[in-house]
Protein backbone atom coordinates (compact mmCIF):
# COMPACT_ATOMS: atom_id res chain seq x y z
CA UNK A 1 18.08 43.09 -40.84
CA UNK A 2 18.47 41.84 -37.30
CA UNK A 3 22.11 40.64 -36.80
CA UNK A 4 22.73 37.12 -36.46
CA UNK A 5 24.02 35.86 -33.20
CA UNK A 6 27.38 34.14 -32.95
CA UNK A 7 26.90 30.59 -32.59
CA UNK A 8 27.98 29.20 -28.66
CA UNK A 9 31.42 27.64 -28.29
CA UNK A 10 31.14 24.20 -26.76
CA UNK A 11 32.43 25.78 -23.49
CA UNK A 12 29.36 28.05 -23.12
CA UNK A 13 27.23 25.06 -23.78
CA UNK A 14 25.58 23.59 -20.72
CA UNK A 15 26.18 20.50 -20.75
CA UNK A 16 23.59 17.65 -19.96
CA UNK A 17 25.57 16.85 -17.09
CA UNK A 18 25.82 20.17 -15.94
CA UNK A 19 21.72 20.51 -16.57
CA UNK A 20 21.09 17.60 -13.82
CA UNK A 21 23.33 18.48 -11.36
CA UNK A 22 22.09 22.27 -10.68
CA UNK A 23 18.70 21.05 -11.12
CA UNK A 24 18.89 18.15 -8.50
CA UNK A 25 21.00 21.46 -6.37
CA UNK A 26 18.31 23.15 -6.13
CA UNK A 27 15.54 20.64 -5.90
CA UNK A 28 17.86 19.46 -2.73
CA UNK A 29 17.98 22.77 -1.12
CA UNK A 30 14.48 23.68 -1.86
CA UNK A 31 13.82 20.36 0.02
CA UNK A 32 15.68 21.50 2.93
CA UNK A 33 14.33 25.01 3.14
CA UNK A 34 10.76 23.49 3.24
CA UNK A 35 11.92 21.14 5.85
CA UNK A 36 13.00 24.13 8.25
CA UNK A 37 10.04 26.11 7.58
CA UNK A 38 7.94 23.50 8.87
CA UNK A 39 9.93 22.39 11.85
CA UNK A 40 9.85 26.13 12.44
CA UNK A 41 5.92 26.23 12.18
CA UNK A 42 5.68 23.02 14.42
CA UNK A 43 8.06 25.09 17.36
CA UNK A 44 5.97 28.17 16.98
CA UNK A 45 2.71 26.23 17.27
CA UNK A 46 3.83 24.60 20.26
CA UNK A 47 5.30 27.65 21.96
CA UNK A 48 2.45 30.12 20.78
CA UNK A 49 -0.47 27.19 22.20
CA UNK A 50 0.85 27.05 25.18
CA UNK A 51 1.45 30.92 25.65
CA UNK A 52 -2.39 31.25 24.60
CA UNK A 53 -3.25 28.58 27.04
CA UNK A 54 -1.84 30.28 29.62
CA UNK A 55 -2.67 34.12 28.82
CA UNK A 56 -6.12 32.82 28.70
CA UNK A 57 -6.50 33.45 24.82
CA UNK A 58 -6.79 29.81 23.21
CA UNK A 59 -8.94 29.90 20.64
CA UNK A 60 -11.34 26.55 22.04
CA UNK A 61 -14.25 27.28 19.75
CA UNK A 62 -12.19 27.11 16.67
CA UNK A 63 -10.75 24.19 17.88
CA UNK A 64 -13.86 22.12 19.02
CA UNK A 65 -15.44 23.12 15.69
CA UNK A 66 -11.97 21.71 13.84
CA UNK A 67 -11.83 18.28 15.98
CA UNK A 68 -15.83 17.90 15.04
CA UNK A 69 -15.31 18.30 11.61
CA UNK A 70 -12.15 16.03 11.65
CA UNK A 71 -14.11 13.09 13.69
CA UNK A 72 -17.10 13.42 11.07
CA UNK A 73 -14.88 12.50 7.97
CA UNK A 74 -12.45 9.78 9.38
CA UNK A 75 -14.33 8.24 12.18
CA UNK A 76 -16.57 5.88 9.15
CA UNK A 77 -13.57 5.32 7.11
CA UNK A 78 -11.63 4.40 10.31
CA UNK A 79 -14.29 1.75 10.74
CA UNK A 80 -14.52 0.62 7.52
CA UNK A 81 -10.54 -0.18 7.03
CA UNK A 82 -10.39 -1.64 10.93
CA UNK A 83 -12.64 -4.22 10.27
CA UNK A 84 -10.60 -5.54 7.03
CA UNK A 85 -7.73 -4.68 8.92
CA UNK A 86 -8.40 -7.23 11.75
CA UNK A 87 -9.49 -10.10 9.48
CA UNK A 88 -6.69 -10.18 7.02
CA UNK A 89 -4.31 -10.08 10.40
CA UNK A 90 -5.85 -12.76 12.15
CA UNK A 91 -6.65 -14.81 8.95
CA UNK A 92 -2.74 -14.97 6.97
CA UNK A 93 -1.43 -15.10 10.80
CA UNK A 94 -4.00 -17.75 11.62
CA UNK A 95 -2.90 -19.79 8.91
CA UNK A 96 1.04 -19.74 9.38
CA UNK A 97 0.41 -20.72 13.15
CA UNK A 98 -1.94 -23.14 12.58
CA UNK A 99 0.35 -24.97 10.63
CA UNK A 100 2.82 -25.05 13.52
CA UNK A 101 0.03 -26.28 15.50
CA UNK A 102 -0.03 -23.75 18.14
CA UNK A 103 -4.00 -22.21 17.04
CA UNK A 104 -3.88 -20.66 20.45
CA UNK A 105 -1.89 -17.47 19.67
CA UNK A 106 -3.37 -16.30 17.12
CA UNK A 107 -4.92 -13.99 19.79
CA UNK A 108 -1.90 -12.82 20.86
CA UNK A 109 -0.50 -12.45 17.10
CA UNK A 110 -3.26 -10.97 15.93
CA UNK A 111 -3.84 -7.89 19.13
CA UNK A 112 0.29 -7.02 18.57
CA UNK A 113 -0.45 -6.77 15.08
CA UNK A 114 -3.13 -4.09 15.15
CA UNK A 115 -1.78 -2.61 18.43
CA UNK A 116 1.52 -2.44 17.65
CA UNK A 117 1.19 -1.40 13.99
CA UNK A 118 -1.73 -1.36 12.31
CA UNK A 119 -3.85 1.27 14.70
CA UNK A 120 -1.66 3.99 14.30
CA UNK A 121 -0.76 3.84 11.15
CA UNK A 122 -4.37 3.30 9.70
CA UNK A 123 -4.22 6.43 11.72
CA UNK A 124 -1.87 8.20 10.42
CA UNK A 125 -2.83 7.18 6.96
CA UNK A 126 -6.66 8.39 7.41
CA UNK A 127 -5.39 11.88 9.13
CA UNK A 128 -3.13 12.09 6.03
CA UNK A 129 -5.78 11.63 3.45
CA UNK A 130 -8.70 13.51 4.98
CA UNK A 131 -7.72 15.55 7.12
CA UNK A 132 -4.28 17.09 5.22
CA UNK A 133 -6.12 17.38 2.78
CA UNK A 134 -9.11 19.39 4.57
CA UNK A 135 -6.84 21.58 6.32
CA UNK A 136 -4.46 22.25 3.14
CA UNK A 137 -7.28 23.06 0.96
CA UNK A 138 -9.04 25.54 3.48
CA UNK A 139 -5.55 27.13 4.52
CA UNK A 140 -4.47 27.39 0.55
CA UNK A 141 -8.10 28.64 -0.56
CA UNK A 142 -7.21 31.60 2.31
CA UNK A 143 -4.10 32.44 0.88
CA UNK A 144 -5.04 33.24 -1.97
CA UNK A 145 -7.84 35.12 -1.45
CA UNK A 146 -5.39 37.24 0.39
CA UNK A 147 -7.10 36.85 4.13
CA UNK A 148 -3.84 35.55 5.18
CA UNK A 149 -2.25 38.77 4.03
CA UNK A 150 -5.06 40.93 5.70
CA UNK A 151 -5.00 39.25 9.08
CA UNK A 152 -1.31 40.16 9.03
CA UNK A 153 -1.81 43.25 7.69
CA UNK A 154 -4.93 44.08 10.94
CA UNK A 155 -2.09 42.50 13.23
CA UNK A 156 -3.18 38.95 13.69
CA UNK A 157 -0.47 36.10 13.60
CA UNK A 158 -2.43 33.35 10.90
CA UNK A 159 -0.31 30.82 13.05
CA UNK A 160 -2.12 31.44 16.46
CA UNK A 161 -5.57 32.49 14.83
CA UNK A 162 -5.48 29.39 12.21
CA UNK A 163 -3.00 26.96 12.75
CA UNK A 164 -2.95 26.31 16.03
CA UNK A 165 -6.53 25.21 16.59
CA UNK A 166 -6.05 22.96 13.97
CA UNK A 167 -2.62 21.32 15.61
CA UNK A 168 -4.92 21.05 18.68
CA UNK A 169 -7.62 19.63 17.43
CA UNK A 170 -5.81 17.13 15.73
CA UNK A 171 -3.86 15.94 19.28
CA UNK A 172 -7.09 15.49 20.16
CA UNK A 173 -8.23 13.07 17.55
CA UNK A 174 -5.99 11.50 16.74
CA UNK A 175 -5.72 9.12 19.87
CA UNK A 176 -9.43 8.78 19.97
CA UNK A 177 -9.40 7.29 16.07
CA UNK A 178 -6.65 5.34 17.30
CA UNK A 179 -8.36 3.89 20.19
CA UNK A 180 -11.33 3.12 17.68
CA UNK A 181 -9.30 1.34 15.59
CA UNK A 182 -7.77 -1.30 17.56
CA UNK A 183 -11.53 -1.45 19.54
CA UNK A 184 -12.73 -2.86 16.22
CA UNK A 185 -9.72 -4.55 14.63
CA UNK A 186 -9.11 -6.34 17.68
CA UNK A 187 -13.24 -7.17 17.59
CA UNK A 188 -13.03 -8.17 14.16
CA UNK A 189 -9.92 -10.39 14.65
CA UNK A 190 -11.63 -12.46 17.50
CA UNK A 191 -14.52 -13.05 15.75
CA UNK A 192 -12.74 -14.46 12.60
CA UNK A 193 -10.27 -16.73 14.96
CA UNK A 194 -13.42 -18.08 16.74
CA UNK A 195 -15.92 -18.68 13.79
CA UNK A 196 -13.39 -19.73 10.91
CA UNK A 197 -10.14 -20.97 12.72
CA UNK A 198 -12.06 -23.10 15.75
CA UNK A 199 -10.03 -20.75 18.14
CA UNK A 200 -11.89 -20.91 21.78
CA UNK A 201 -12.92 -17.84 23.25
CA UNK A 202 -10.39 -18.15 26.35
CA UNK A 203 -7.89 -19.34 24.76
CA UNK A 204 -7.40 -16.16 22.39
CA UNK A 205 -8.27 -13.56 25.14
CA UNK A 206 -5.80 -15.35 27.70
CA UNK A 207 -2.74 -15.05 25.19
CA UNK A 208 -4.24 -12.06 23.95
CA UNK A 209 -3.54 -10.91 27.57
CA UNK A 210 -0.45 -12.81 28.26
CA UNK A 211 1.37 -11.27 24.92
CA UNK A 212 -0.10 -7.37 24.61
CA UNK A 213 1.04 -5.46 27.41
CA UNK A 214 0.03 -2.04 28.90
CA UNK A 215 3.08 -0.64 26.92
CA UNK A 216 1.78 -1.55 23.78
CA UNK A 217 -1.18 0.54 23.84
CA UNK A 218 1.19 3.76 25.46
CA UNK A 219 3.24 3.06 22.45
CA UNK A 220 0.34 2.78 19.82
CA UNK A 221 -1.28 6.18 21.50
CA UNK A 222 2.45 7.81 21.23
CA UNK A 223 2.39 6.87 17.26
CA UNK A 224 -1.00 8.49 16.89
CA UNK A 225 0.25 11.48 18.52
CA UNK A 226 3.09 12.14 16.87
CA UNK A 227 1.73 11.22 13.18
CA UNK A 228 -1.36 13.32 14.03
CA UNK A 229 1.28 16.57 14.78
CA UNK A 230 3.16 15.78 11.46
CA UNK A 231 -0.21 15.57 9.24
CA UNK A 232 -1.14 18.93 10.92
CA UNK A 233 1.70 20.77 10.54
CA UNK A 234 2.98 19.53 7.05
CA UNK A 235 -0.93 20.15 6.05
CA UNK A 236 -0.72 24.25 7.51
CA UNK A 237 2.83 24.60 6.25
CA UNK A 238 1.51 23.83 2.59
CA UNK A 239 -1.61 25.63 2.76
CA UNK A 240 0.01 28.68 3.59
CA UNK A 241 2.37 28.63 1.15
CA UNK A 242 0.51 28.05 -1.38
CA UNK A 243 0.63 29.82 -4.48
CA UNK A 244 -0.91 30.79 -7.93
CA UNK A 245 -5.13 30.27 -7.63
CA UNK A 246 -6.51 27.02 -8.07
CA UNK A 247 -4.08 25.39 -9.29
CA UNK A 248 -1.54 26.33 -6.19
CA UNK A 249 -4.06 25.32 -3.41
CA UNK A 250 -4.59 21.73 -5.63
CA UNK A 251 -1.07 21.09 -6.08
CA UNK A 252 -0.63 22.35 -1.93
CA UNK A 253 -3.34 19.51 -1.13
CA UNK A 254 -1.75 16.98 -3.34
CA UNK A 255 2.17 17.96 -1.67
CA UNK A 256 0.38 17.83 1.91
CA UNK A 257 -1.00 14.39 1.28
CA UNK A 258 1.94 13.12 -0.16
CA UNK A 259 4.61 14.13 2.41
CA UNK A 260 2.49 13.65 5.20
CA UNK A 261 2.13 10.03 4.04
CA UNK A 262 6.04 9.21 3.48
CA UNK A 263 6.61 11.10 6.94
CA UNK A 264 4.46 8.38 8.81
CA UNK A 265 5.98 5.80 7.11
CA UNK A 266 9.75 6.76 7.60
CA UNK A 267 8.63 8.17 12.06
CA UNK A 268 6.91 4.47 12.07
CA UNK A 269 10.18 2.60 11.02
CA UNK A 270 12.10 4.50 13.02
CA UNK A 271 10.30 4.05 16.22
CA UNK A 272 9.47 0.53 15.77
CA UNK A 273 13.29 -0.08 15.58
CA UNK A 274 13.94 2.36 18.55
CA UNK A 275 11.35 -0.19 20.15
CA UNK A 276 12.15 -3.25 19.44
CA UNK A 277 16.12 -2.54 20.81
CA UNK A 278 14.54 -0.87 24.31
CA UNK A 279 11.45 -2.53 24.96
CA UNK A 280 11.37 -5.95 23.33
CA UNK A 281 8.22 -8.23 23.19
CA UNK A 282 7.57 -10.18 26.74
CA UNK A 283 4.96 -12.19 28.10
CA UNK A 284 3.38 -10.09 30.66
């Protein structure tokens, strides 16, 4: 007969306490790890496109092929939510300043409210969903097939062969889908203010005009930008790492998704405060 072990002492129990603490440890430093691995990815994209750029080695078929297939599954969607978009602006603005009796700005309310905010992050939000998740699940379906492994293995770095086309093609989009997006938001607004709120033509495009300045649209392009370089990068960082079949490239999608979303949603409040202190709202 097997002997039977000594029962624990309440000392060598661990304690519940004890429990949440080392797993909240390491769920913290896990966090943080994953954090510098993809800041590192994003430096060594920038510094390796560049390098390739200039030795003459960019890969620009892989990333005309990566911006085509991007544009095909976001520029419909990107239509699609712009036009809602637009109407529910101009419509719940419409109504709070047409009870103050001033029907006039609704153009100007309604163009800083797509400009400002709702471009860029309908960008960020449609990059996020299709386009992590694209990228993720053709990186992670590489990995582990092992191809990542091989090109490292026949001397290729994955990061300049793979990732940086996709970082590239994604700076390239993403402004474009921005610029789409206010186009038919904006569009869409008028239209509403003109046929349902008895807003005249010149009245909404002259405070449209007076309100939204050149800045406005620099800023909104600068948000695409830099949400566009945190989808990619958070997208190739998860894809490459992940792990264990099917279930590791699903669970890589569903991480790059997820982050990529609560990243443009903490950058955007952060630079619309930074904003609002430097460059407050004038009357151009």
């Amino acid at each position: 007969m097997k002997p039977v072990p000594a029962p624990r002492s309440r000392s060598e129990t661990p304690s519940a306490a004890r429990i949440v603490r080392q797993n909240v440890t390491d769920v913290t430093l896990g966090s943080l790890r994953t954090f510098g691995r993809t800041v590192l990815l994003g430096i060594e994209s920038v510094r390796g496109g560049a390098a390739d750029v200039l030795a003459g080695k960019f890969q620009w078929r892989e990333m005309l092929y990566q911006a085509w297939y991007l544009i095909t599954v976001t520029a419909l969607p990107a239509i699609l939510m712009a036009v809602p978009f637009g109407v529910v602006v101009s419509v719940q603005v419409g109504n709070l300043i047409h009870q103050l009796g001033a029907d006039s700005l609704i153009g100007a309310a309604g163009g800083l409210g797509v400009i400002q905010q709702g471009a860029p992050i309908a960008t960020g939000l449609l990059l996020g969903g299709a386009g992590a998740s694209a990228i993720a699940s053709d990186l992670g379906a590489r990995t582990v097939r092992e191809e990542i492994d091989a090109l490292r293995t026949m001397g290729i770095d994955p990061v300049r062969r793979l990732v940086i086309p996709r970082v590239a093609a994604m700076l390239i989009v993403a402004p474009l889908l921005n610029i789409l997006i206010i186009f038919v938001g904006v569009v869409a607004g008028y239209f509403v203010a003109i046929a349902a709120q008895n807003v005249t033509p010149g009245s909404y495009w002259a405070t449209f005009g007076a309100f939204t300045v050149l800045d406005d649209v620099w800023i909104s392009l600068g948000k695409a930008l830099l949400f566009g370089f945190l989808v990619v990068i958070v997208a190739c960082q998860r894809g490459l790492e992940a792990r264990g079949g099917p279930r590791g490239v699903a669970d890589g999608v569903n991480a790059a998704v997820v982050l990529s979303v609560a990243a443009i949603i903490v950058t955007n409040l952060v630079i619309t405060q930074v904003v609002t202190m430097f460059l407050p709202m004038r009357v151009a």
